[in-house]
C-alpha atoms as a PDB file:
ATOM      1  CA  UNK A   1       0.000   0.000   0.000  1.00  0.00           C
ATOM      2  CA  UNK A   2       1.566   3.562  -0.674  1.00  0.00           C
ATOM      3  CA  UNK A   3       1.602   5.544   2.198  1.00  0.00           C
ATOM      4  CA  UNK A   4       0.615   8.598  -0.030  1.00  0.00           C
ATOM      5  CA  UNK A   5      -2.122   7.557  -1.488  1.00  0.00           C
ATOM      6  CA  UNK A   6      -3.582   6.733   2.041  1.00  0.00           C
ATOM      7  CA  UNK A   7      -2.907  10.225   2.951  1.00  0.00           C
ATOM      8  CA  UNK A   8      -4.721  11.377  -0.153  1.00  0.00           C
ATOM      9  CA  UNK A   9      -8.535  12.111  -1.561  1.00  0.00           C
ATOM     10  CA  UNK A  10      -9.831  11.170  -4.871  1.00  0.00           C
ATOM     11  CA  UNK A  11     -12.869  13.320  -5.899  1.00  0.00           C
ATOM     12  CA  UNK A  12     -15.122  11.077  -8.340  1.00  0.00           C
ATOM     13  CA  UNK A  13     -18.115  12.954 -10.241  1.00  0.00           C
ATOM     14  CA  UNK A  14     -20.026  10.658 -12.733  1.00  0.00           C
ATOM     15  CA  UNK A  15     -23.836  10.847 -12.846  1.00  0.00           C
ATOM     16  CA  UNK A  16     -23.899   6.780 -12.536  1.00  0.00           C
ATOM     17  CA  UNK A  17     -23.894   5.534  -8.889  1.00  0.00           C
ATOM     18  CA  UNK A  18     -22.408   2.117 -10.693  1.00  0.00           C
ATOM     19  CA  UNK A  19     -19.321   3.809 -11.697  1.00  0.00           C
ATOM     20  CA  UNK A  20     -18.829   5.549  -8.846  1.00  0.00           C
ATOM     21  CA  UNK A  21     -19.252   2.630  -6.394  1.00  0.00           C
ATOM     22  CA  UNK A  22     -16.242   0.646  -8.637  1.00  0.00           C
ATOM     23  CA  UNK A  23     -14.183   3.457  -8.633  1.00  0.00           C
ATOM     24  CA  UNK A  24     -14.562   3.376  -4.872  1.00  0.00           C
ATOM     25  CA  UNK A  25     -13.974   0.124  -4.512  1.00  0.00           C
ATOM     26  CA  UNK A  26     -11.281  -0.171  -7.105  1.00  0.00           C
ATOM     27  CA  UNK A  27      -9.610   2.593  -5.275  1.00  0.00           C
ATOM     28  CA  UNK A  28     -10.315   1.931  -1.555  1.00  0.00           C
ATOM     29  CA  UNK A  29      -8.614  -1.636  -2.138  1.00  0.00           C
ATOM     30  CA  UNK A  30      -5.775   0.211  -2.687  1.00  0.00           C
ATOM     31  CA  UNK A  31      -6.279   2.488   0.519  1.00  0.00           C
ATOM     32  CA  UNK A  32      -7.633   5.341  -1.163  1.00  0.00           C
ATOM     33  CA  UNK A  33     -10.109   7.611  -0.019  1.00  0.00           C
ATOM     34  CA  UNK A  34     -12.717   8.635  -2.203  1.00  0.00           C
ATOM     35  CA  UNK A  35     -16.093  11.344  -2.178  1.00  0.00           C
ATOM     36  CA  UNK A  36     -18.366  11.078  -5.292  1.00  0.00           C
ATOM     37  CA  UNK A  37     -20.736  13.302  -6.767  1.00  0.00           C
ATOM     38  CA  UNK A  38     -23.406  13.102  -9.159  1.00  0.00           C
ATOM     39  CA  UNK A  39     -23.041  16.401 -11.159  1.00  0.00           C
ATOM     40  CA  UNK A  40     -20.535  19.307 -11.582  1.00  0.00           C
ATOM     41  CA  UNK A  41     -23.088  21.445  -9.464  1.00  0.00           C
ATOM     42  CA  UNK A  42     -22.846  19.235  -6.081  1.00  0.00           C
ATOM     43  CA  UNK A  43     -18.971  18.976  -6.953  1.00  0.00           C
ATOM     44  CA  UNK A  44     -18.354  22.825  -7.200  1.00  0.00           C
ATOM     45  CA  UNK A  45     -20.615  23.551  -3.861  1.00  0.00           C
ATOM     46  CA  UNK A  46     -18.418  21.290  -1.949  1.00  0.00           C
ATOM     47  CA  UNK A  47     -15.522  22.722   0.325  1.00  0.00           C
ATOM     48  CA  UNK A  48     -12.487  20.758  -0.508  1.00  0.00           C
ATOM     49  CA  UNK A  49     -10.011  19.974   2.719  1.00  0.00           C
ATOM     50  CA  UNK A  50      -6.568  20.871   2.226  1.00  0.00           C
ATOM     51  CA  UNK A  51      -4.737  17.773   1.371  1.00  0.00           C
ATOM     52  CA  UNK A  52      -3.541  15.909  -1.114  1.00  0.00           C
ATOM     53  CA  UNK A  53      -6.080  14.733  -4.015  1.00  0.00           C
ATOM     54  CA  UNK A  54      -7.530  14.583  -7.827  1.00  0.00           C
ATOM     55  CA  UNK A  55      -9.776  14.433  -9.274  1.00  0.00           C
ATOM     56  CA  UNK A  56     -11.878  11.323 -11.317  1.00  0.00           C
ATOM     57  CA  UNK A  57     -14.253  13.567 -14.004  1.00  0.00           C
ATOM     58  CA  UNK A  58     -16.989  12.157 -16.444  1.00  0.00           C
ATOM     59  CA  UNK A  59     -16.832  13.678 -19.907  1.00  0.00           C
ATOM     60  CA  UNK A  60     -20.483  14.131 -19.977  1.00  0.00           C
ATOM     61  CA  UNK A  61     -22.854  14.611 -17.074  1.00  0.00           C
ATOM     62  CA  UNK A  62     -26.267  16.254 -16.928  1.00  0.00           C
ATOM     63  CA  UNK A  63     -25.116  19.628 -15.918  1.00  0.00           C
ATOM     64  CA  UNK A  64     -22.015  20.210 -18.454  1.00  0.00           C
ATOM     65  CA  UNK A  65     -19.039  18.799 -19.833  1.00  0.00           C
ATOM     66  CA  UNK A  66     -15.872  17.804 -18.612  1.00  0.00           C
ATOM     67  CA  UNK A  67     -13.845  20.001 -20.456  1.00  0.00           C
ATOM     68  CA  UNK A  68     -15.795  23.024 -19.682  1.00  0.00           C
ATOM     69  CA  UNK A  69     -15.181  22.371 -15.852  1.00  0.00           C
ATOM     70  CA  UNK A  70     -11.936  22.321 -16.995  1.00  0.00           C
ATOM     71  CA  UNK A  71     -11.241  25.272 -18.621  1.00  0.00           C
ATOM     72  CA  UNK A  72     -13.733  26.605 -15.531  1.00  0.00           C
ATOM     73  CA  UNK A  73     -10.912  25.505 -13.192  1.00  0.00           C
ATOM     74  CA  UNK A  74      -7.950  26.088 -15.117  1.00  0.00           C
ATOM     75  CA  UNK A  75      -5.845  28.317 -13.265  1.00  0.00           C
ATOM     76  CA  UNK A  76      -6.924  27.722  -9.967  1.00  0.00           C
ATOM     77  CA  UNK A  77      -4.941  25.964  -6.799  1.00  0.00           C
ATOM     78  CA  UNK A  78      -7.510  22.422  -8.166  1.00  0.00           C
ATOM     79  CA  UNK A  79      -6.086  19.116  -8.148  1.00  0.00           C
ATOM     80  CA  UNK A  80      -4.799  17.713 -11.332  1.00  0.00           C
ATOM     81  CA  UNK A  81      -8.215  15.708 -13.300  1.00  0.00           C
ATOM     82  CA  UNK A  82      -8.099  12.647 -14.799  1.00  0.00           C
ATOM     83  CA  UNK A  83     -11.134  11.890 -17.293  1.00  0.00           C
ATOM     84  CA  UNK A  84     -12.885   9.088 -17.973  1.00  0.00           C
ATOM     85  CA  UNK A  85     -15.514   8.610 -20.786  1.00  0.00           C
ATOM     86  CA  UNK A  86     -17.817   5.947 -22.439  1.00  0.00           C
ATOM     87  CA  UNK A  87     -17.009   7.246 -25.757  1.00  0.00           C
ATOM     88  CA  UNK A  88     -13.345   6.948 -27.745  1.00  0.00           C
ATOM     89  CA  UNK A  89     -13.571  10.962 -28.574  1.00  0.00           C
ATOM     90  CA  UNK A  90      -9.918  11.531 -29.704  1.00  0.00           C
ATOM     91  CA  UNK A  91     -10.838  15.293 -29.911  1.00  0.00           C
ATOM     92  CA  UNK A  92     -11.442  15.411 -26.736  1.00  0.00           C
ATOM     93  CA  UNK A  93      -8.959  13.730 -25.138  1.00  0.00           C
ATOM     94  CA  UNK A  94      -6.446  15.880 -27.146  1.00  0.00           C
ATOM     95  CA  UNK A  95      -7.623  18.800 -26.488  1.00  0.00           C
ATOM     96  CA  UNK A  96      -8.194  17.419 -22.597  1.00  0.00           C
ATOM     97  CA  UNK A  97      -4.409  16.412 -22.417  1.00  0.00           C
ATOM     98  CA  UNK A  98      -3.347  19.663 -23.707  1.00  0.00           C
ATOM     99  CA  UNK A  99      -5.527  21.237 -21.271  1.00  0.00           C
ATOM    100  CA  UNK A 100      -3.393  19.774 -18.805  1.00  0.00           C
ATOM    101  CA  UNK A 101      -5.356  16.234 -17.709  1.00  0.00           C
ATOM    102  CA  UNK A 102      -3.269  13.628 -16.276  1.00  0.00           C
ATOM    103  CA  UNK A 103      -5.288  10.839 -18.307  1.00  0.00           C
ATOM    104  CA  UNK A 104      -8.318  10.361 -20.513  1.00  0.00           C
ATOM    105  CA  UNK A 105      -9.284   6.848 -19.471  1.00  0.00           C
ATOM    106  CA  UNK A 106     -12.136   4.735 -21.765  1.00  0.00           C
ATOM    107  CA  UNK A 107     -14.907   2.654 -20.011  1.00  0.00           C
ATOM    108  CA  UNK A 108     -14.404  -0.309 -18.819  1.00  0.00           C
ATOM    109  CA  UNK A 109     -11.020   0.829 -17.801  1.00  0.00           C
ATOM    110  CA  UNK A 110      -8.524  -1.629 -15.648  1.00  0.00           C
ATOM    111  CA  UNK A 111      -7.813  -1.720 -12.325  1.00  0.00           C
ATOM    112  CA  UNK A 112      -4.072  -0.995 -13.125  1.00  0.00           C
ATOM    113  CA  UNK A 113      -4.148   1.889 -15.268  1.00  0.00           C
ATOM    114  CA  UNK A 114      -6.597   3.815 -13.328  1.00  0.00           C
ATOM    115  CA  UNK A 115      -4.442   3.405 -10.579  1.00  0.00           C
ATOM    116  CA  UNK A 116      -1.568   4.212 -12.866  1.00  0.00           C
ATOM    117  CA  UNK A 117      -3.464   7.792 -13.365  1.00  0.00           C
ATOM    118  CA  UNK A 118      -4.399   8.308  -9.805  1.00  0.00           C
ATOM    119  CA  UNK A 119      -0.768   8.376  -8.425  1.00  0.00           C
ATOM    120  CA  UNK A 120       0.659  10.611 -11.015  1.00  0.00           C
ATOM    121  CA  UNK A 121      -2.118  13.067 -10.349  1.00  0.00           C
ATOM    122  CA  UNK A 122      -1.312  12.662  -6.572  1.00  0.00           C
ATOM    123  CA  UNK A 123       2.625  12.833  -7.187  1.00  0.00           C
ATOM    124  CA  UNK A 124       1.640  16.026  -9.628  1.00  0.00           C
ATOM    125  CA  UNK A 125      -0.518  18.387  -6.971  1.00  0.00           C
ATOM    126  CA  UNK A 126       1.726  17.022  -4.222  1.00  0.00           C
ATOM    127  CA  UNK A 127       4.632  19.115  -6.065  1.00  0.00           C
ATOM    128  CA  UNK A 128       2.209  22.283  -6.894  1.00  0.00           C
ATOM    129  CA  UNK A 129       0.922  21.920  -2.726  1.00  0.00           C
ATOM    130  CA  UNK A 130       4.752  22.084  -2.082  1.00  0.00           C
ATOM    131  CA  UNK A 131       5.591  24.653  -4.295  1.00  0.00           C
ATOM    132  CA  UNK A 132       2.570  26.779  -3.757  1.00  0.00           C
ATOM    133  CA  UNK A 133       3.466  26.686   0.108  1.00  0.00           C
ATOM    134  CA  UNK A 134       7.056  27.566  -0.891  1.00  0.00           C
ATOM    135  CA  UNK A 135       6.088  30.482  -2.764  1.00  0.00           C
ATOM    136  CA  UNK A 136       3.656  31.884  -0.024  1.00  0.00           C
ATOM    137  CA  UNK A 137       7.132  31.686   2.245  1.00  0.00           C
ATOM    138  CA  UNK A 138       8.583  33.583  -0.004  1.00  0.00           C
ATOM    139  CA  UNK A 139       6.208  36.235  -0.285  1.00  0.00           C
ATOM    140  CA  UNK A 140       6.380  36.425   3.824  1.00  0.00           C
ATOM    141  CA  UNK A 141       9.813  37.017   3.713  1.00  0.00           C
ATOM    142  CA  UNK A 142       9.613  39.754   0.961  1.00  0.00           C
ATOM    143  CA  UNK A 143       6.945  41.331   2.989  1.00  0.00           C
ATOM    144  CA  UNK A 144       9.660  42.259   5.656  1.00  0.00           C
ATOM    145  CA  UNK A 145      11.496  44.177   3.370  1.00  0.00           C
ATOM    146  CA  UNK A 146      11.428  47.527   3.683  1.00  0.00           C
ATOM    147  CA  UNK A 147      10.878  50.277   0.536  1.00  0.00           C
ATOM    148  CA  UNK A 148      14.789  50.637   0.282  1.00  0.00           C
ATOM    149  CA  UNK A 149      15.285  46.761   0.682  1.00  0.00           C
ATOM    150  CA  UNK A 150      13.250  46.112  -2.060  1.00  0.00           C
ATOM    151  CA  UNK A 151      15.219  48.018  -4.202  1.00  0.00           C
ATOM    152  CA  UNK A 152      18.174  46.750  -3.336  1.00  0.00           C
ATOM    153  CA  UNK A 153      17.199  42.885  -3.746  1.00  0.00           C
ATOM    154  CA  UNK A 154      16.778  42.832  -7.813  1.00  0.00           C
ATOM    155  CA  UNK A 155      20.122  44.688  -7.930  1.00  0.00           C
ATOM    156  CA  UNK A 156      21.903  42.378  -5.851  1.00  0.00           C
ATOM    157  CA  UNK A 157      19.956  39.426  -8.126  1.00  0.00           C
ATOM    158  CA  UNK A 158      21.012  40.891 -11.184  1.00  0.00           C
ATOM    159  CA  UNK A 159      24.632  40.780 -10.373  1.00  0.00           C
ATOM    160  CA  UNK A 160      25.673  44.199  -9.881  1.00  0.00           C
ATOM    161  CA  UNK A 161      28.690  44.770  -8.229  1.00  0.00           C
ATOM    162  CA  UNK A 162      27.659  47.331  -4.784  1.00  0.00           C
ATOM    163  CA  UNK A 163      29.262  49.917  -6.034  1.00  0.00           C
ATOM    164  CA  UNK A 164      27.358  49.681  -9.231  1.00  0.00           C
ATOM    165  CA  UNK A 165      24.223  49.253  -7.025  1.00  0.00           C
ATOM    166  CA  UNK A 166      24.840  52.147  -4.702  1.00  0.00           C
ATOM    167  CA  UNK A 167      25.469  53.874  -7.556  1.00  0.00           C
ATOM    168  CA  UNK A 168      21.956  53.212  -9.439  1.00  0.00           C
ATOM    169  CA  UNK A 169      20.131  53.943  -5.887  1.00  0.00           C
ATOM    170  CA  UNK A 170      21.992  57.329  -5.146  1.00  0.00           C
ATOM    171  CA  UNK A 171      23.394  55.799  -1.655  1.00  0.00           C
ATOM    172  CA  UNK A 172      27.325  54.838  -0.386  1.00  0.00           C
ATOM    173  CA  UNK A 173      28.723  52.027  -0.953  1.00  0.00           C
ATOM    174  CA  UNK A 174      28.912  50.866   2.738  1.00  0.00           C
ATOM    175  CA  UNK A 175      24.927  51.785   2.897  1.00  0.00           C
ATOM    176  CA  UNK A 176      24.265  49.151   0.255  1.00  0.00           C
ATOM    177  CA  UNK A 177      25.862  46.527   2.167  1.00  0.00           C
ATOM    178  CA  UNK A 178      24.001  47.211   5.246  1.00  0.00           C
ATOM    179  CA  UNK A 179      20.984  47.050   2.928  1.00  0.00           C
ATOM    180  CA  UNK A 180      22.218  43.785   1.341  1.00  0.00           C
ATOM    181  CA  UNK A 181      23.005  42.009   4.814  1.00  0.00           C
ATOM    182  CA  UNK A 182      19.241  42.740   5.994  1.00  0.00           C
ATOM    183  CA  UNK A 183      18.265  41.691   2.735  1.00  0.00           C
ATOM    184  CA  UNK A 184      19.681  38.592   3.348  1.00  0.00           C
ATOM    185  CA  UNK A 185      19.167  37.973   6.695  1.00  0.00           C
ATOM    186  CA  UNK A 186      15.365  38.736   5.874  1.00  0.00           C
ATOM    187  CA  UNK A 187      14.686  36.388   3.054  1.00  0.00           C
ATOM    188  CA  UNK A 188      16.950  33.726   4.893  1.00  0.00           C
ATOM    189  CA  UNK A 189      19.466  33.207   2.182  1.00  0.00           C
ATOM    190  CA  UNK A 190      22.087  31.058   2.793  1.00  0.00           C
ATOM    191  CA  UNK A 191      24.165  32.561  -0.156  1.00  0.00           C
ATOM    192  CA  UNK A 192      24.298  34.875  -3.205  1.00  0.00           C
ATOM    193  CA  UNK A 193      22.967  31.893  -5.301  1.00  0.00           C
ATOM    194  CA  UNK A 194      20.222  30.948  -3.205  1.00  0.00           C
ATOM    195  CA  UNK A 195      19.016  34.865  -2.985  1.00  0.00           C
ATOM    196  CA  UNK A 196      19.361  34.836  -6.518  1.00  0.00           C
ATOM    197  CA  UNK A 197      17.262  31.606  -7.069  1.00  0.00           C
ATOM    198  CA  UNK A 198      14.694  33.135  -4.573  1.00  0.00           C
ATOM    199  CA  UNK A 199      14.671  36.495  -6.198  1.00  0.00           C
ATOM    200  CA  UNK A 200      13.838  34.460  -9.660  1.00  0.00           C
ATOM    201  CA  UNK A 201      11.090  32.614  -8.121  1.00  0.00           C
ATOM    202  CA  UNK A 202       9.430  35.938  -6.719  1.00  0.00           C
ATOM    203  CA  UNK A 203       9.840  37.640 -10.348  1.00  0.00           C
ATOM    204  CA  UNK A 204      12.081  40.320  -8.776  1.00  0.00           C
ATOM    205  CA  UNK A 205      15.371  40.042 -10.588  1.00  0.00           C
ATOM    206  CA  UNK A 206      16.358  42.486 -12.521  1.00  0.00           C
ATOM    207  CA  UNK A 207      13.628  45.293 -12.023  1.00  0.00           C
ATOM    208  CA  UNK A 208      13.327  48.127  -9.509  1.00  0.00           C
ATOM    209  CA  UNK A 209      10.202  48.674  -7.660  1.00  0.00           C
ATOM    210  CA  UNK A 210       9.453  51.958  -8.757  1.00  0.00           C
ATOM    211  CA  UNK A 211      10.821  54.900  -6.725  1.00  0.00           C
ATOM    212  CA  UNK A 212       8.926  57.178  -4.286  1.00  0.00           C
ATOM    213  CA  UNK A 213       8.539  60.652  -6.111  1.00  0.00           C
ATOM    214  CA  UNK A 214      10.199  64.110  -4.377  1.00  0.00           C
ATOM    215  CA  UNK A 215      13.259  62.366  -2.709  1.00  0.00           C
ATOM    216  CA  UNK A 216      15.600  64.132  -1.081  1.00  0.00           C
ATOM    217  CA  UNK A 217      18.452  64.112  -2.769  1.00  0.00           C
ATOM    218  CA  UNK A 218      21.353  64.143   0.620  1.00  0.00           C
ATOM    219  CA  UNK A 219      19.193  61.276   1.171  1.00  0.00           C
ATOM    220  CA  UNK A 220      21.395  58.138   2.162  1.00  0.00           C
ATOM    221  CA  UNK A 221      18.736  55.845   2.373  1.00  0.00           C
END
């Protein structure tokens, strides 16, 4: 049994009880947990828990498509889908794939390449939940900068030497480094490289927030 799957949720919306029940029980043999729905309605109404999961979508139920949920949820935090459908629609499926679907399984589908499809989507929106989390670290960090900081931080990214950087801001030399140590105390950066990587990551490298209007000029920041 893999420990991750038993720490995960599949979500399984088909408008036939039948299917759902097999996909439950096809699943839960393997220590999966699953919640089923009978339409896209009851599916979007419900509050997902934060944790692990995907989700098992019907191309056609009564309320709408499968693909129009999709490009409904595209762009959202929403677990990776993997379709199924009772109909070989190669249209579909392409344009499903491309959309960014894990699978596009055909009924009757096999108990090993559902569950083939169900721990890549896991694996996949394990990484975004990890990277997503990473990113809103990030953020926190950056959010202790101050104005003057957060000028210096793209410089430093960029690779500008501090005297270049002092320089571009209008400060001394030995005031950019005191900027550049809080800088990197702040966002926790074990080195130049890792700032840097952060920096990328946050979109910050190599722009300058822009600059409050009417500064002093004897200003040393």
């Amino acid at each position: 049994m893999d420990i991750s799957c038993e720490e995960a949720v599949a979500y399984v919306v088909d408008d036939d009880s039948r299917i759902r029940e097999s996909i439950s029980e096809l699943l839960g043999s393997e220590g999966v947990a699953t919640i089923g729905f009978d339409s896209i309605a009851r599916y979007r109404a419900f509050e997902r828990p934060p944790k692990n999961a995907c989700l098992i979508l019907d191309m056609r139920l009564p309320d709408g498509t499968g693909l129009n949920l999709q490009t409904q949820l595209a762009g959202s935090d929403h677990p990776p889908i993997v379709f199924i459908s009772g109909y070989a629609d190669v249209a579909s499926s392409v344009r499903a794939i491309k959309a960014g679907a894990i699978d596009f399984l055909i009924k009757p589908f096999g108990h090993h390449e559902l569950m083939q499809a169900v721990r890549t989507a896991f694996e996949q929106d394990r990484n975004a939940r990890a990277m997503r989390a990473e990113h809103a670290r990030l953020l926190g960090r950056f959010s202790l900068l101050t104005p003057r900081e957060r000028e210096v931080l793209p410089l430093i990214a960029s690779g500008f030497l501090n005297k270049q950087a002092a320089a571009i801001l209008g400060i001394s030399e030995v005031t950019l480094q005191i900027h550049r140590g809080h800088v990197m105390r702040k966002m926790a950066a074990r080195s130049l490289p890792h700032l840097v990587r952060m920096a990328d990551r946050l979109r910050v490298s190599g722009e300058l927030p822009a600059r409050e209007p009417d500064r002093a000029s004897g200003n040393a920041g």
